[in-house]
Protein backbone atom coordinates (compact mmCIF):
# COMPACT_ATOMS: atom_id res chain seq x y z
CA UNK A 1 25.65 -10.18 7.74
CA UNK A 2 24.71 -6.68 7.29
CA UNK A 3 20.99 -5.33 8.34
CA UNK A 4 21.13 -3.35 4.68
CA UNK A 5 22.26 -4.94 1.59
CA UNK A 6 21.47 -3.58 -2.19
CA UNK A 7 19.75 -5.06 -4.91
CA UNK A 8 20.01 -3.52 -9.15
CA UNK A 9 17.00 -2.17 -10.65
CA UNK A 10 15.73 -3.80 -13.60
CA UNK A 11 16.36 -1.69 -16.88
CA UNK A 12 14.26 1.20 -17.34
CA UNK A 13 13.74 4.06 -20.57
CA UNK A 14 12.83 6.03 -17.71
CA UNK A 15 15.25 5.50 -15.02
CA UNK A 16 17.61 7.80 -13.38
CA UNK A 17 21.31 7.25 -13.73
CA UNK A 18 21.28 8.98 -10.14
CA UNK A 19 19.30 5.69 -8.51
CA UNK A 20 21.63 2.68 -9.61
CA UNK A 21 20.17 0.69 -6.13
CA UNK A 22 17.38 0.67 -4.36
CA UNK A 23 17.66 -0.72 -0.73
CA UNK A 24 16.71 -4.33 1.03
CA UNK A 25 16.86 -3.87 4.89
CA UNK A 26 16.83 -7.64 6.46
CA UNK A 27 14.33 -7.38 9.61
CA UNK A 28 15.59 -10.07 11.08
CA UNK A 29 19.00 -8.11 12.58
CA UNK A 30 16.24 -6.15 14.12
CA UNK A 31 14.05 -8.74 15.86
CA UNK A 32 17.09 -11.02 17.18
CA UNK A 33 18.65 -7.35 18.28
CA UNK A 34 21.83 -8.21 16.75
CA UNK A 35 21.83 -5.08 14.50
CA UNK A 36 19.05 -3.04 15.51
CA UNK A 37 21.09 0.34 14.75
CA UNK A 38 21.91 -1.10 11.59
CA UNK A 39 18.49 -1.43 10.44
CA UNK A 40 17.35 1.67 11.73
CA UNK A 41 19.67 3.44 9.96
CA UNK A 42 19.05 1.82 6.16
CA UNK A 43 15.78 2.46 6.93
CA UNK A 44 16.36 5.88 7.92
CA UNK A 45 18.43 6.36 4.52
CA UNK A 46 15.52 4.57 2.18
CA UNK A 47 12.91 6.95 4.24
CA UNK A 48 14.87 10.04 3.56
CA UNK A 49 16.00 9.29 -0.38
CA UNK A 50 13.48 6.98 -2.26
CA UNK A 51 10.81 6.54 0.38
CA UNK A 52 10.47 3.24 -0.25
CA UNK A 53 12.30 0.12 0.51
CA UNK A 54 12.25 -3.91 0.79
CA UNK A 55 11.73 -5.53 3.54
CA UNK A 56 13.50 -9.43 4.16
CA UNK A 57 13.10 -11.43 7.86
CA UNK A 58 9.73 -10.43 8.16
CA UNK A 59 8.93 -13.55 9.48
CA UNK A 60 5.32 -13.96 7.56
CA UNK A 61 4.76 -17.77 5.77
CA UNK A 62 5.20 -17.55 1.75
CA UNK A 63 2.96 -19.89 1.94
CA UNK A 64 0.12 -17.48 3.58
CA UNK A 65 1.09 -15.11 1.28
CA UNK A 66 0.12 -16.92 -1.60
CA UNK A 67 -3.10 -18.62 -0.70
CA UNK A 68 -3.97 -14.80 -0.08
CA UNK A 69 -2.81 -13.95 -3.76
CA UNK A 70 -4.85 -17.03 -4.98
CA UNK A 71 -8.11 -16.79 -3.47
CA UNK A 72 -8.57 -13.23 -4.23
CA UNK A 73 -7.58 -14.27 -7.75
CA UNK A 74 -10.12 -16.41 -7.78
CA UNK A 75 -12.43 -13.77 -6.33
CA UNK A 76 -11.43 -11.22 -9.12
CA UNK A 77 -12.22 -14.17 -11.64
CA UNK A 78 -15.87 -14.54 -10.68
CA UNK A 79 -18.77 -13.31 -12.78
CA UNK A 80 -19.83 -9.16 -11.72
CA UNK A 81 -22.80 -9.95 -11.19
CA UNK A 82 -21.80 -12.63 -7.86
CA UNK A 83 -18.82 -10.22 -7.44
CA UNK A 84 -21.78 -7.35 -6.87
CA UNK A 85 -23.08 -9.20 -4.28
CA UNK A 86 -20.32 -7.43 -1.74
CA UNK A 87 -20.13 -4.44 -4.02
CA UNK A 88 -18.71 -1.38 -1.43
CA UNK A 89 -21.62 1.36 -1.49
CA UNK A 90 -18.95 3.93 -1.35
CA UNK A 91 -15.14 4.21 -1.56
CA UNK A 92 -13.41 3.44 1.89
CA UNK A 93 -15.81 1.01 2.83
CA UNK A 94 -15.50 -2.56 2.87
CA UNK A 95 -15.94 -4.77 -0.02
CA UNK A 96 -15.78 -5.19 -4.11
CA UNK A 97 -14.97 -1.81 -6.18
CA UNK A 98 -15.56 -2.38 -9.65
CA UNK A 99 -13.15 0.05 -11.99
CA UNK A 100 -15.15 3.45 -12.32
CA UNK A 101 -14.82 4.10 -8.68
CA UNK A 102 -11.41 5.24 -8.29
CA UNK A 103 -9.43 7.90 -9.41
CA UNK A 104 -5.93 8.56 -7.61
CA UNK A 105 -4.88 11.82 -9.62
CA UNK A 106 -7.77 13.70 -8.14
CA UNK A 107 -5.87 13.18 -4.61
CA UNK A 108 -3.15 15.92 -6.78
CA UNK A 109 -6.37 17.86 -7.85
CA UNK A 110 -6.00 16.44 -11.57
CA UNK A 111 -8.73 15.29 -14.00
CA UNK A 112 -8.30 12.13 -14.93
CA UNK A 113 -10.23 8.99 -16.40
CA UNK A 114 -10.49 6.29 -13.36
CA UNK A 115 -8.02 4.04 -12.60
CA UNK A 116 -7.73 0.99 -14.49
CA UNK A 117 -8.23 -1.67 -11.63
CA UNK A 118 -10.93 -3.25 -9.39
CA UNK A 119 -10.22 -3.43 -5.82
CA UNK A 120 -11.39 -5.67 -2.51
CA UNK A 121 -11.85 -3.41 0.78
CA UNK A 122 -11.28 -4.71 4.03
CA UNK A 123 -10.64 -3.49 8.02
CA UNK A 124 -8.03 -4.63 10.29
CA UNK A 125 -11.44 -4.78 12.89
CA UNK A 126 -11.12 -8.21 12.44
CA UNK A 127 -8.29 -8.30 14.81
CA UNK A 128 -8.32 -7.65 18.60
CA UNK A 129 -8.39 -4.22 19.94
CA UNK A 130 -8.99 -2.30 16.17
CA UNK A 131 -12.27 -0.80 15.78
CA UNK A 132 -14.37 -0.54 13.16
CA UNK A 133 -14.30 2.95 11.59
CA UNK A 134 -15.68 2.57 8.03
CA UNK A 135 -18.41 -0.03 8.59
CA UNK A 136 -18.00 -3.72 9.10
CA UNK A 137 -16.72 -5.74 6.78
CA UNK A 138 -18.39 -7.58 3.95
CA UNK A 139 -16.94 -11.07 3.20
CA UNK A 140 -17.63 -13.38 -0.36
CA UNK A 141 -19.45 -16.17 -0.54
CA UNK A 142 -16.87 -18.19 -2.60
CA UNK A 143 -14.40 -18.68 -2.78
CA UNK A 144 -13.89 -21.70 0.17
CA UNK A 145 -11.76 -20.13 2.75
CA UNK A 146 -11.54 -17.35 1.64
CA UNK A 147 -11.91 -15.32 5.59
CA UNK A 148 -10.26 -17.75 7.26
CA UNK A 149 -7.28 -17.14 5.13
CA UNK A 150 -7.28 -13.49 4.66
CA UNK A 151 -7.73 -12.78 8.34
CA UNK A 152 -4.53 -14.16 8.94
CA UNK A 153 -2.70 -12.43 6.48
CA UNK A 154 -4.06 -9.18 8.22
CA UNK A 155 -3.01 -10.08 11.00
CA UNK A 156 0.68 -11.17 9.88
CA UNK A 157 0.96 -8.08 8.06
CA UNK A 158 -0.06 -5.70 10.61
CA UNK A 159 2.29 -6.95 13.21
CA UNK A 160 5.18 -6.66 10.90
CA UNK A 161 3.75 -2.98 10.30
CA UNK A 162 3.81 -2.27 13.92
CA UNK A 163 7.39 -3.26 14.01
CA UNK A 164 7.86 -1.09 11.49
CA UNK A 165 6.36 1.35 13.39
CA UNK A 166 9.16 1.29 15.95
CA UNK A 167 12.14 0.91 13.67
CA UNK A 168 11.04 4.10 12.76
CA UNK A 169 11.17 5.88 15.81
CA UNK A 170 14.61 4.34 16.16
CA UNK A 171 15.46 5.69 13.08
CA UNK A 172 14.08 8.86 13.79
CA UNK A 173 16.42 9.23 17.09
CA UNK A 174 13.43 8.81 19.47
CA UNK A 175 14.29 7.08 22.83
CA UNK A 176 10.84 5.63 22.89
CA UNK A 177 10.26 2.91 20.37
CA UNK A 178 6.99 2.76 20.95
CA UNK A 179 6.54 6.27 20.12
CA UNK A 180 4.61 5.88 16.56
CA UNK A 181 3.55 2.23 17.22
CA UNK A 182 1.40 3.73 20.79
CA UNK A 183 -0.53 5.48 17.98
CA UNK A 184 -1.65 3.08 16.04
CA UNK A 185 -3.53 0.37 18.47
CA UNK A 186 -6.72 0.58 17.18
CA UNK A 187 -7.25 2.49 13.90
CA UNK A 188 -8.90 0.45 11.44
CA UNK A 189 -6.37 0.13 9.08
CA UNK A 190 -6.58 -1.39 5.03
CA UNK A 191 -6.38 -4.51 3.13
CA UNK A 192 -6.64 -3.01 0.03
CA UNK A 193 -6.17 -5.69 -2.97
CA UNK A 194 -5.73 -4.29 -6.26
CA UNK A 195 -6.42 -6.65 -9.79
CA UNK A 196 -5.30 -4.94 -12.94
CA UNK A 197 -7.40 -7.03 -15.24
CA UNK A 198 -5.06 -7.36 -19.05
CA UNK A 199 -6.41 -4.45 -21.87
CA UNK A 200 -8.91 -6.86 -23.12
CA UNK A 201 -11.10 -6.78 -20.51
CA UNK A 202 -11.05 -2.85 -19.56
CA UNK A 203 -10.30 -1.48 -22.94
CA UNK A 204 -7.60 0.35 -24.88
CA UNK A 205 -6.58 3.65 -22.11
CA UNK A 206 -8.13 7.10 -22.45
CA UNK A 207 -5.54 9.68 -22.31
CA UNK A 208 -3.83 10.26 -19.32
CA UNK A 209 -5.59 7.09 -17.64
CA UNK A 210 -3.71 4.92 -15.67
CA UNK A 211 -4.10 1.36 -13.70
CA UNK A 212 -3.54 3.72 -11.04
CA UNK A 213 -2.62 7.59 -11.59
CA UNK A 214 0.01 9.23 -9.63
CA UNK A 215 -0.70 9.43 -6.06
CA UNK A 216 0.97 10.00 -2.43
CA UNK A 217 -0.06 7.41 0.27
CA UNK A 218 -2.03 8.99 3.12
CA UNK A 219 -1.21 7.07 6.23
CA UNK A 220 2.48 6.03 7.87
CA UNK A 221 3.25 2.92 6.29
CA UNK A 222 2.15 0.98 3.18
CA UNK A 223 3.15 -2.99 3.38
CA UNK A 224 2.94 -4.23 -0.30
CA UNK A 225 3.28 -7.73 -1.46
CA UNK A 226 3.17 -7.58 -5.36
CA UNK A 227 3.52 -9.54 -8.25
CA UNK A 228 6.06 -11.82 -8.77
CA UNK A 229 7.91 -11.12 -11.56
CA UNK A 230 6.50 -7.74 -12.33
CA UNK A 231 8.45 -4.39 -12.20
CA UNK A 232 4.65 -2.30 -13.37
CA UNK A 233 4.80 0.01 -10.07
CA UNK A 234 7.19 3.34 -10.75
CA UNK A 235 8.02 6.07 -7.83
CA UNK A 236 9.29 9.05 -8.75
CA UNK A 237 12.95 10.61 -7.43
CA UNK A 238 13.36 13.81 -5.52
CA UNK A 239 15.16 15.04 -9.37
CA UNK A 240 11.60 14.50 -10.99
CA UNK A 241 12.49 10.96 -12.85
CA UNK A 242 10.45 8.02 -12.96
CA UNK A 243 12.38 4.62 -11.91
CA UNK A 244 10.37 0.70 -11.41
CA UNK A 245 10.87 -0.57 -8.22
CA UNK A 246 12.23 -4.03 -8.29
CA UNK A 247 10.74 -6.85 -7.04
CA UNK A 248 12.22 -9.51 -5.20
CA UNK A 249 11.13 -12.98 -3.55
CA UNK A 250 9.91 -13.37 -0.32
CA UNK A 251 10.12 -9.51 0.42
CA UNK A 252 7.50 -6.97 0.96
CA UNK A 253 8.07 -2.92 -0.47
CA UNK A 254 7.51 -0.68 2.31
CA UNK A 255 6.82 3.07 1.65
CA UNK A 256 5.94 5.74 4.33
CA UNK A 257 2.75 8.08 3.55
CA UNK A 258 1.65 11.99 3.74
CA UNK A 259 1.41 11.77 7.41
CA UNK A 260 4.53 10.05 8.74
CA UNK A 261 6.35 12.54 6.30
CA UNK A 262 4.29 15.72 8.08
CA UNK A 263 5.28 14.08 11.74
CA UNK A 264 9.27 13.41 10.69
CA UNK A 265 8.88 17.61 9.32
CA UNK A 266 9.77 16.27 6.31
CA UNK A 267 12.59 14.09 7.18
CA UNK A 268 11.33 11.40 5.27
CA UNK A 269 9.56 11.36 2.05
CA UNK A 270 5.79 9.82 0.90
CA UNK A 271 7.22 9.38 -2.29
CA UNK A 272 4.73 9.77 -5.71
CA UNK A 273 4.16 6.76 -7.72
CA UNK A 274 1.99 5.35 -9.78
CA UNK A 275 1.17 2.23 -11.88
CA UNK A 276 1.05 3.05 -15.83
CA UNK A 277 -1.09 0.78 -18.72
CA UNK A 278 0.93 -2.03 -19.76
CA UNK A 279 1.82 -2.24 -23.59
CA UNK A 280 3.11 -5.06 -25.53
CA UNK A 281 3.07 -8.53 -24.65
CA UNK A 282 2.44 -7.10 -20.57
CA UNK A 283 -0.94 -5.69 -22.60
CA UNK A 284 -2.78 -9.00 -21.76
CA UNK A 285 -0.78 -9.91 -18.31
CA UNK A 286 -3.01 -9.19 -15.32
CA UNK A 287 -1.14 -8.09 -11.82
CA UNK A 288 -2.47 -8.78 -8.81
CA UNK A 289 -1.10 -6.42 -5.43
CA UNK A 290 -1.58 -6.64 -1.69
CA UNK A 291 -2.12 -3.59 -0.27
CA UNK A 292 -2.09 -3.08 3.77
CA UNK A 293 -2.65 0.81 3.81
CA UNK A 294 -1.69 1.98 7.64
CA UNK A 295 -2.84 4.86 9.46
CA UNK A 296 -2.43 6.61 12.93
CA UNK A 297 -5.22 6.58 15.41
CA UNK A 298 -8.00 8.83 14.06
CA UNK A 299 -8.09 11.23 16.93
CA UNK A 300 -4.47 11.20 16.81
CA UNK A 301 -2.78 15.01 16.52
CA UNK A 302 0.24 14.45 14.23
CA UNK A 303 3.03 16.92 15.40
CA UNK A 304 6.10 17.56 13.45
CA UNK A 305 8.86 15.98 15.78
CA UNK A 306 10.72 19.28 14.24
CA UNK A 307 7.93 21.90 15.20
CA UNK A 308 5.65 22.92 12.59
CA UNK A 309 1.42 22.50 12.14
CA UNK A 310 -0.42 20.06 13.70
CA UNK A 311 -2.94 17.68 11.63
CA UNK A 312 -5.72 15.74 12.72
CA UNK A 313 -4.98 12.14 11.19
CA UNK A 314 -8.89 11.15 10.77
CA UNK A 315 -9.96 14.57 9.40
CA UNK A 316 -6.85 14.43 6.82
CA UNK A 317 -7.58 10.51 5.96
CA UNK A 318 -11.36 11.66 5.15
CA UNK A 319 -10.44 14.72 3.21
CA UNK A 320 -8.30 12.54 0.90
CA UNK A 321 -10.65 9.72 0.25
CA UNK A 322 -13.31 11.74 -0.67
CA UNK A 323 -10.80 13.87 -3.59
CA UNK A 324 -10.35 10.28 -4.87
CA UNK A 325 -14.11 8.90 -5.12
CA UNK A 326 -15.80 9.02 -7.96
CA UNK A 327 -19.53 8.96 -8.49
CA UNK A 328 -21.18 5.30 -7.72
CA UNK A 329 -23.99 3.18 -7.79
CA UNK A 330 -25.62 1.75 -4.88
CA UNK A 331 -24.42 -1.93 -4.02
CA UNK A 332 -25.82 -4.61 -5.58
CA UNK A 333 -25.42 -3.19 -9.04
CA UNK A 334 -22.32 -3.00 -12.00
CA UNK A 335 -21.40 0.19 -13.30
CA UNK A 336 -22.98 0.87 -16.94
């Protein structure tokens, strides 16, 4: 069986006839070392021409995955005024954003009405050896379970991102695997889970408004469980066109961020994408994604493996959240 396999793209007014496949790497050739070139290598290809890819043999329980997906849902369903109760004081903190926060087209310096969504915050503090870098976290009352459950997840996904981690530096053509991975033991990385609520509870879109505006990813790695079923998220090709990235069972999409592009010298792409408002019968379907953003160790000096400037990780991660806050009230109160 081969580490890298294809799957078609759903149809799309706005694909490109130049992306016909988009790729599925199977992790599993990686973890029983069977095909560990292999999977460097497709993930070296996705990387370098779409910047995004699925990921199979991740080894993390379906069923986790959705008692994650339905206690958040349930979370999302709950009245604003108990949802306020955990309401984050300021973007990049822990807990409930209510849509009016959020605005990713500022990150590109562009005007636009706030994203369409509300959001739950929290830290990857909750596992051994990350540190808490934005605040503790903030945890719901209701629903039942509800910490017990998502801590796992966190944990499940964040050890498949630090694998991840050192496919990369495989695929990079580092001899040390643990290259990427050694800097990223304690940063306090994101659960970041995104509802898109249907138009008839946020309202017909303003112009140029989006459930979430076009936008780069900041960190190394984003691991994304989304809706099953749904083909909303789009990521635009190096040519400028717009394509939906398929979804398929059991998988996770995995796209790399601003600052493992600026350490591979631009090797490898943080690909722009973006989540548009849904029209027709979509209009009144809400979508529900699970975000793990990832990030290098703050104090980390990211240094183009080719030569080239070196970034602070922190200082850029901090520059970029505060382009994409928008003004907010203190916690314990909705948004007018």
């Amino acid at each position: 069986m081969k580490a890298a396999t294809a799957i078609e793209r759903g149809p799309t007014s706005l694909a490109s006839t130049d992306m016909q496949r988009v790729p599925l790497v199977d992790l599993a050739h990686w973890a029983d070392g069977s095909d560990r070139s292999g999977v460097a290598t497709a993930v070296d290809e996705a990387l370098s021409s779409v910047g995004f890819f699925l990921v199979a043999g991740h080894g993390i329980d379906p069923a986790l995955t959705a008692a994650t997906r339905r206690l958040f849902a349930e979370f999302f369903a709950l009245p604003a005024g108990s949802k306020s109760a955990v309401r984050m004081p300021h973007l990049g903190m822990a807990g409930w954003a209510p849509m009016g926060m959020e605005a990713n087209g500022y990150s590109f310096g562009h005007e636009t009405p706030p994203d369409m969504k509300e959001s739950y915050r929290l830290g990857a503090h909750v596992l051994p050896g990350r540190v808490a870098l934005r605040g503790d976290n903030v945890w719901p009352a209701a629903p039942d379970g509800f910490r017990d459950t998502v801590t796992r997840y966190i944990a499940e996904v964040d050890r498949l991102h630090m694998e991840l981690l050192r496919v990369c530096a495989m695929a990079a053509g580092l001899d040390d695997v643990e290259f990427f991975a050694r800097c990223a033991t304690r940063n306090d990385n994101t659960l970041n889970v995104n509802w898109y609520p249907p138009l008839h509870h946020v309202g017909k879109p303003l112009p140029h408004q989006y459930r979430i505006g076009p936008h780069t990813d900041f960190g190394t790695l984003t691991v994304l469980h989304r809706e099953p079923g749904s083909s909303a998220l789009e990521v635009q090709l190096p040519d400028g066109a717009w394509v939906h990235a398929p979804v398929v069972d059991d998988t996770f999409t995995i796209n790399g961020g601003d600052m493992l592009a600026h350490w591979s010298s631009g090797r490898w792409r943080s690909a722009i994408h973006r989540m548009l408002p849904p029209t027709g019968a979509a209009a009144e379907r809400s979508l529900l994604s699970l975000v793990y953003f990832c990030e290098p160790d703050p104090e980390t000096t990211i240094t183009p493996l080719g030569g080239g400037t070196a970034v602070n990780a922190g200082d850029y991660l901090r520059s970029k959240i505060e382009a994409i806050t928008m003004s907010v009230a203190p916690r314990g109160t909705t948004p007018d």
